[in-house]
Structures are given as structure tokens and as C-alpha cells.
PDB file of N, CA and C in Angstrom:
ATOM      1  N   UNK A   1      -2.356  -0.991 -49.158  1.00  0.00           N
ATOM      2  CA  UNK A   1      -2.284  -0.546 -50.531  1.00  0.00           C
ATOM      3  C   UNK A   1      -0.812  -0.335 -50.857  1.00  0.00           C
ATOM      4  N   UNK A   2      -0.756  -0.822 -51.900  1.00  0.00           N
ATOM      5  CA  UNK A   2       1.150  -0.544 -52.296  1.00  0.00           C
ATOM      6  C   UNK A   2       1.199   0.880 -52.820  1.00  0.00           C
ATOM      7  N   UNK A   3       2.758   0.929 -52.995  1.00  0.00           N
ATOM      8  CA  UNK A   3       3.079   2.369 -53.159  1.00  0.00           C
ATOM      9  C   UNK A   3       2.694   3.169 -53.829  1.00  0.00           C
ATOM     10  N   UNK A   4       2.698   2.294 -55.775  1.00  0.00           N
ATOM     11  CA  UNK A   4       2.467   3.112 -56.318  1.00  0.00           C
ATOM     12  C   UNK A   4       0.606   3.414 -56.069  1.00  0.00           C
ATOM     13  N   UNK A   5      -0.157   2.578 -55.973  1.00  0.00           N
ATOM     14  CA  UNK A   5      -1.653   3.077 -55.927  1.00  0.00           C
ATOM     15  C   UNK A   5      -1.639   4.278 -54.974  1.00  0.00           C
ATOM     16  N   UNK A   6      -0.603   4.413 -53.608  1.00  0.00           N
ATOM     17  CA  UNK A   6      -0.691   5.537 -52.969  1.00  0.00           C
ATOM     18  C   UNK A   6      -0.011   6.439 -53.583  1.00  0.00           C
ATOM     19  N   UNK A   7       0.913   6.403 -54.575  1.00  0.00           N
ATOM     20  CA  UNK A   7       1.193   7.455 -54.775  1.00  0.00           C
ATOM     21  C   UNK A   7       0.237   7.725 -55.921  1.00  0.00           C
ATOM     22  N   UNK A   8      -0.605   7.255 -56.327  1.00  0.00           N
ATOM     23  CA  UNK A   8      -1.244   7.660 -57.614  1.00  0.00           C
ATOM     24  C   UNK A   8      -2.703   8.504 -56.876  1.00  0.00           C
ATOM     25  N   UNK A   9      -2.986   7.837 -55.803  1.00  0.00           N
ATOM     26  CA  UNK A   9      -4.072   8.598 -54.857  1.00  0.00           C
ATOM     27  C   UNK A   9      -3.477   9.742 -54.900  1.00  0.00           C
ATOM     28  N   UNK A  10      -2.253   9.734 -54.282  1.00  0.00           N
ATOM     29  CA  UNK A  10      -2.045  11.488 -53.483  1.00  0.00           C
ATOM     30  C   UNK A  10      -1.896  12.232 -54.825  1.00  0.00           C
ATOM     31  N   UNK A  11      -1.401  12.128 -56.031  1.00  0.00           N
ATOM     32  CA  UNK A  11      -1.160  12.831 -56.912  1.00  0.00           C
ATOM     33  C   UNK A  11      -3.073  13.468 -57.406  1.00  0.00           C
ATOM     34  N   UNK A  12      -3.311  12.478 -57.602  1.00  0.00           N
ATOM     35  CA  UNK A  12      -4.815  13.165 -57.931  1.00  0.00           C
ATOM     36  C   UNK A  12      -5.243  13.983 -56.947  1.00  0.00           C
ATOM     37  N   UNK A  13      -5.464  13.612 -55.637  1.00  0.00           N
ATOM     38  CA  UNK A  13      -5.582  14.745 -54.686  1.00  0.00           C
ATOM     39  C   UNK A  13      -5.385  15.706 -54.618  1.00  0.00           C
ATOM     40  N   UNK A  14      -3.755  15.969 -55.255  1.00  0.00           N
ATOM     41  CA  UNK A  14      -2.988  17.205 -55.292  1.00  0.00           C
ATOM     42  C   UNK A  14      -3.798  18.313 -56.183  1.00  0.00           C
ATOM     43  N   UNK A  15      -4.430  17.299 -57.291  1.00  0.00           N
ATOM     44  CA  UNK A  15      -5.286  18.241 -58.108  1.00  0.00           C
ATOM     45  C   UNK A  15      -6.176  18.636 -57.918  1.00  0.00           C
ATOM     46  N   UNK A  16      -7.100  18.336 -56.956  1.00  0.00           N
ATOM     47  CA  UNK A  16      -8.178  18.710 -56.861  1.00  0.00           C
ATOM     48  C   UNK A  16      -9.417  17.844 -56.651  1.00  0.00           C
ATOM     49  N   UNK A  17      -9.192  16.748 -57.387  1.00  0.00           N
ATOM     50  CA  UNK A  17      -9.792  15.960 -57.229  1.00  0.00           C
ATOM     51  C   UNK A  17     -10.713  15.201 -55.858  1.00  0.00           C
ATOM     52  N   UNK A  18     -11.727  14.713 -55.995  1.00  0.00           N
ATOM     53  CA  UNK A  18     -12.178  14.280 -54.928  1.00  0.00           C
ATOM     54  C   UNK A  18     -12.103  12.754 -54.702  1.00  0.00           C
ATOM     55  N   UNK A  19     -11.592  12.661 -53.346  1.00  0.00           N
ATOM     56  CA  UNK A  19     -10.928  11.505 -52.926  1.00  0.00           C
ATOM     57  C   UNK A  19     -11.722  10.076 -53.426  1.00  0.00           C
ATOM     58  N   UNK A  20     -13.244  10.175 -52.965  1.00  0.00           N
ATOM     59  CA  UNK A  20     -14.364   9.490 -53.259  1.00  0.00           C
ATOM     60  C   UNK A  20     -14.204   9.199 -54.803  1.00  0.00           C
ATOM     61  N   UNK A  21     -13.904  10.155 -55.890  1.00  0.00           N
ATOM     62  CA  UNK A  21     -13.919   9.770 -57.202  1.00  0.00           C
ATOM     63  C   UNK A  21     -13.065   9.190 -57.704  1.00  0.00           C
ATOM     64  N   UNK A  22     -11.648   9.594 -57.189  1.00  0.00           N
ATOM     65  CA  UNK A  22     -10.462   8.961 -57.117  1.00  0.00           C
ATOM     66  C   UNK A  22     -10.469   7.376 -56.884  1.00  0.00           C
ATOM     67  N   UNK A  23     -11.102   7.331 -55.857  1.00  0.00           N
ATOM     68  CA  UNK A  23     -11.086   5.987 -55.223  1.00  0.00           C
ATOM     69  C   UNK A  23     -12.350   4.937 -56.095  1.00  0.00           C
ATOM     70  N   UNK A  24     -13.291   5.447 -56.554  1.00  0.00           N
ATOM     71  CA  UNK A  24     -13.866   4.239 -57.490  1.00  0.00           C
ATOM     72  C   UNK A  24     -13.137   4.492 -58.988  1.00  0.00           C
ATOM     73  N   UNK A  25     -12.410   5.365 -59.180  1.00  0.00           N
ATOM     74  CA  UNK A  25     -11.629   4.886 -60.513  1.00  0.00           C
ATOM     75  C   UNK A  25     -10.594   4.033 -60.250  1.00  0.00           C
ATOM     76  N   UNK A  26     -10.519   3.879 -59.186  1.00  0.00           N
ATOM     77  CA  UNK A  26      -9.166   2.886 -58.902  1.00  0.00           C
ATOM     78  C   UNK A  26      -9.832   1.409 -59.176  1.00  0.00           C
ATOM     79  N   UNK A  27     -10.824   1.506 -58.178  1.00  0.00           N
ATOM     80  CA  UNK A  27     -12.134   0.051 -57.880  1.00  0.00           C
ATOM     81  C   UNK A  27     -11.793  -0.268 -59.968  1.00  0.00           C
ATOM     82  N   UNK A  28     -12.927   0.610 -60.757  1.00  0.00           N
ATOM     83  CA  UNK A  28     -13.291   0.637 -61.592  1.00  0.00           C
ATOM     84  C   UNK A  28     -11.906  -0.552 -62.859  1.00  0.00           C
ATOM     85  N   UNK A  29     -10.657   0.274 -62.436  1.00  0.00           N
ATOM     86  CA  UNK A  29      -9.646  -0.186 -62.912  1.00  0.00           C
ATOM     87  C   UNK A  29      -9.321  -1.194 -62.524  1.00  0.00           C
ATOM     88  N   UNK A  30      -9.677  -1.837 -61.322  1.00  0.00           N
ATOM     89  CA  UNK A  30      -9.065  -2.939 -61.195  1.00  0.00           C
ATOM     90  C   UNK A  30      -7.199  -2.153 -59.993  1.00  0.00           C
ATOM     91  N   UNK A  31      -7.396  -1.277 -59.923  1.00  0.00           N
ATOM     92  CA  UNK A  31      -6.236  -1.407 -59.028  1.00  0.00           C
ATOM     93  C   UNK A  31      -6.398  -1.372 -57.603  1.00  0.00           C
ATOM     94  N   UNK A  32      -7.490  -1.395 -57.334  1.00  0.00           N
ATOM     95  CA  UNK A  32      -7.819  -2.200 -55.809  1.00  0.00           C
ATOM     96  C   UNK A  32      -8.913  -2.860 -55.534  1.00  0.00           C
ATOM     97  N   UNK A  33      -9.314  -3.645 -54.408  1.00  0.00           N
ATOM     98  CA  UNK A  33     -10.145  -4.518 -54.517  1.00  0.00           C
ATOM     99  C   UNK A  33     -11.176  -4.056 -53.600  1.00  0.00           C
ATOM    100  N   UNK A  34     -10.987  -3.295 -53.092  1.00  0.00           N
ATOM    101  CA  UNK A  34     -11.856  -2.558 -51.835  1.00  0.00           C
ATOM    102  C   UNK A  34     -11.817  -1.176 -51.357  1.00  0.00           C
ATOM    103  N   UNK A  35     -12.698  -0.034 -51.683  1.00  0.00           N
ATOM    104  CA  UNK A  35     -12.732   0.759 -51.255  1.00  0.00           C
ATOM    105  C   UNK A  35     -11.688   0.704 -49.693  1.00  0.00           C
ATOM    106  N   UNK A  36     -11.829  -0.500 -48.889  1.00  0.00           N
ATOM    107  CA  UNK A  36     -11.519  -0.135 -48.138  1.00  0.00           C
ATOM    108  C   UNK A  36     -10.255   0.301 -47.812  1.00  0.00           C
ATOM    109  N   UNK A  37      -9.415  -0.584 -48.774  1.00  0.00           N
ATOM    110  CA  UNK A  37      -8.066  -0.449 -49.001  1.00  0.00           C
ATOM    111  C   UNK A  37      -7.618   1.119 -49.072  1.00  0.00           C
ATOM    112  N   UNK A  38      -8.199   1.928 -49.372  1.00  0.00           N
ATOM    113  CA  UNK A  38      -7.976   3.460 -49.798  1.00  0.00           C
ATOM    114  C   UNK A  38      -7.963   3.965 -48.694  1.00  0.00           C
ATOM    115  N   UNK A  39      -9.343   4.173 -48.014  1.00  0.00           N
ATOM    116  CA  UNK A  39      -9.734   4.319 -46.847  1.00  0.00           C
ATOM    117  C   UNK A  39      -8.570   4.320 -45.763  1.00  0.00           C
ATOM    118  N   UNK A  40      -8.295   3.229 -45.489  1.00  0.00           N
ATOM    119  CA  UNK A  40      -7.106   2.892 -44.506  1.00  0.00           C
ATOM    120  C   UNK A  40      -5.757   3.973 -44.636  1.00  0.00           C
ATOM    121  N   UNK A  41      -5.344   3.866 -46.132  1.00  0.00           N
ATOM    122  CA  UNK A  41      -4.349   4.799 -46.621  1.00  0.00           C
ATOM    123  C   UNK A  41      -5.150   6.554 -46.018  1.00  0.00           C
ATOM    124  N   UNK A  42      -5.648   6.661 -46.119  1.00  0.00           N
ATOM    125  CA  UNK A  42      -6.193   7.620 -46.351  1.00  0.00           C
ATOM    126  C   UNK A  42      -5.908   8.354 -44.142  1.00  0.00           C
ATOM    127  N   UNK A  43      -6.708   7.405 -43.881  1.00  0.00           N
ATOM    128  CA  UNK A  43      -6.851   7.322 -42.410  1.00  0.00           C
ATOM    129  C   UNK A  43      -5.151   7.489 -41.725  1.00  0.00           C
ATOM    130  N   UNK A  44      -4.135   6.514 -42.934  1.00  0.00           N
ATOM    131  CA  UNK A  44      -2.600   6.888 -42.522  1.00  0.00           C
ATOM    132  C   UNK A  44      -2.235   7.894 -42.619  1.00  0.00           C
ATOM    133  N   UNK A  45      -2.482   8.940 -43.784  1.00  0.00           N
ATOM    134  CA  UNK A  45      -2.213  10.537 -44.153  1.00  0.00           C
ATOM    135  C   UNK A  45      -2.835  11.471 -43.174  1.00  0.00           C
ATOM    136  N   UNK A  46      -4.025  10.902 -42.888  1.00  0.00           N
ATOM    137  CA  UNK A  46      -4.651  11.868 -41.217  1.00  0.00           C
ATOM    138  C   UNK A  46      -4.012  11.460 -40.301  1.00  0.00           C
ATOM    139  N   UNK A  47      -3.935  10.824 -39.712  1.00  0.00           N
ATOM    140  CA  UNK A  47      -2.807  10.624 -38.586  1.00  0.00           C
ATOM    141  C   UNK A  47      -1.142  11.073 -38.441  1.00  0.00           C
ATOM    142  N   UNK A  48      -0.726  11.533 -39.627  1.00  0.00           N
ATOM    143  CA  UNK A  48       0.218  11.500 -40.068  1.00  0.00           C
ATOM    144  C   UNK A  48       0.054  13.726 -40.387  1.00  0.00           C
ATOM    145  N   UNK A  49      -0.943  13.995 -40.247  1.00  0.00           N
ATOM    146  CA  UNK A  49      -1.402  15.188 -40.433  1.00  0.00           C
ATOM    147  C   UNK A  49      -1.350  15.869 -41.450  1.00  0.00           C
ATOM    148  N   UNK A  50      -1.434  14.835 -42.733  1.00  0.00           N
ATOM    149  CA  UNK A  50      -0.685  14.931 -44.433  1.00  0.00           C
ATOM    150  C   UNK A  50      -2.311  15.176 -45.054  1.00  0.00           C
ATOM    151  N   UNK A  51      -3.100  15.285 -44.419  1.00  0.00           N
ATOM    152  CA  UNK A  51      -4.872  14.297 -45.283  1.00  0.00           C
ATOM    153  C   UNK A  51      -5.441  15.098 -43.821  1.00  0.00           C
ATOM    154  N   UNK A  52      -6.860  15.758 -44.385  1.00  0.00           N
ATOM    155  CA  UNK A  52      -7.420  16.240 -43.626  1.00  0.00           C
ATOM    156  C   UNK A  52      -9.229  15.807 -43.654  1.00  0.00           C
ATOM    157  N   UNK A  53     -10.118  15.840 -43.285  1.00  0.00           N
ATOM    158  CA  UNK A  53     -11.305  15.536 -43.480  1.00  0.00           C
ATOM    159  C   UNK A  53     -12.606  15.801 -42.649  1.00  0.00           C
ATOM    160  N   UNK A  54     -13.643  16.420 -42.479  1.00  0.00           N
ATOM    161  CA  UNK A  54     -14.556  16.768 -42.279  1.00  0.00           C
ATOM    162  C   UNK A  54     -15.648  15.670 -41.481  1.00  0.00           C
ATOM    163  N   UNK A  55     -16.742  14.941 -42.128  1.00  0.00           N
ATOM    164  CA  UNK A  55     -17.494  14.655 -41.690  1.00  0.00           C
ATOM    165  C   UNK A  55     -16.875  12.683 -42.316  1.00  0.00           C
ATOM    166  N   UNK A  56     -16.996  13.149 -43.660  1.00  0.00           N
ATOM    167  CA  UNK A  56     -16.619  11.908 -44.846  1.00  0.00           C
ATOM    168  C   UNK A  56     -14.887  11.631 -44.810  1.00  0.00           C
ATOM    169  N   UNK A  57     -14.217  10.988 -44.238  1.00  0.00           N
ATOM    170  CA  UNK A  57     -12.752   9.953 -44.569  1.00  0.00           C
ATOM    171  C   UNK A  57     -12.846  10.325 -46.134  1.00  0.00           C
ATOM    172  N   UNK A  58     -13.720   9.906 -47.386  1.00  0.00           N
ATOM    173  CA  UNK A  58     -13.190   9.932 -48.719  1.00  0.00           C
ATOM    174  C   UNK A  58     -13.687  11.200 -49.185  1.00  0.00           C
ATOM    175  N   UNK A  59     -13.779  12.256 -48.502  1.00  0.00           N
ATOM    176  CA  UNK A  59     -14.146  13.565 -49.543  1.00  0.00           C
ATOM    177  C   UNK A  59     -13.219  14.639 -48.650  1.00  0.00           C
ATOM    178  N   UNK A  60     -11.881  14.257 -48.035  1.00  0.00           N
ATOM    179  CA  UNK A  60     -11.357  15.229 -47.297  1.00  0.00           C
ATOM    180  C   UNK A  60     -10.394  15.906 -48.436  1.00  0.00           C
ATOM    181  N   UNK A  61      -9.433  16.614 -47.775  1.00  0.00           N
ATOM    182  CA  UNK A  61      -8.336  17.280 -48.530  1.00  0.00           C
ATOM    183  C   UNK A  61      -7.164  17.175 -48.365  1.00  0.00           C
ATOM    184  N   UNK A  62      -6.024  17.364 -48.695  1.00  0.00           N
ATOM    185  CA  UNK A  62      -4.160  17.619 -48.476  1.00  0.00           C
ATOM    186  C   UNK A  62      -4.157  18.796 -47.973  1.00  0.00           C
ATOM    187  N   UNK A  63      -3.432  18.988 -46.843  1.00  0.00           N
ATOM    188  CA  UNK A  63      -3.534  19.700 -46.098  1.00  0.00           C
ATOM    189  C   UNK A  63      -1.840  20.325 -45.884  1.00  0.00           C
ATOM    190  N   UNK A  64      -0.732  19.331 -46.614  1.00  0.00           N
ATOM    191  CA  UNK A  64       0.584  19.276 -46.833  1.00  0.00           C
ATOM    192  C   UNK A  64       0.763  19.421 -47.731  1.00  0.00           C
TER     193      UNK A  64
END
């Protein structure tokens, strides 16, 4: 996923938002082509210990 779609993820995050909803308004828009694409990003911010998550990868939180 390019920058700005990640940076447009993490900003919604910041709000509150849930990752899962975030991520089909992106689908919806046309600024990515695959959930999965998010996902992956997403999986980089947990590893990275920036993105935290529970059971669900797309309903976790910012944890930074």
C-alpha cells in the first residue's frame, strides 16, 4: 500500500475509528484493491509495535 493510503489509514485510526470500517471505505473508494492490501500494512504497524490487536488483525488499535 503506498504512503499516502497508509497514512490516511493511521490518521483515521487515530480517531477512533475502526480499522475494519476504515478499510472498506478505502475498498468502497477505489483506493485499494484488496482488503488485503490493508491487512499487510496493518500486520507492519504490529510488528513494528505501532498497531495492536486482539483476536481480529482489522478491529485492533494504536497503541503509539
Amino acid at each position: 500500500m503506498d504512503i499516502a493510503n497508509e497514512t490516511f489509514l493511521w490518521d483515521r485510526i487515530s480517531t477512533g475509528r475502526s480499522p475494519r470500517d476504515i478499510i472498506s471505505s478505502m475498498l468502497v473508494l477505489g483506493m485499494i484493491r484488496n482488503s488485503k492490501q490493508a491487512w499487510r500494512t496493518l500486520e507492519k504497524w504490529a510488528k513494528k509495535g505501532l498497531y495492536d490487536y486482539g483476536v481480529s488483525l482489522d478491529l485492533g488499535w494504536k497503541v503509539a
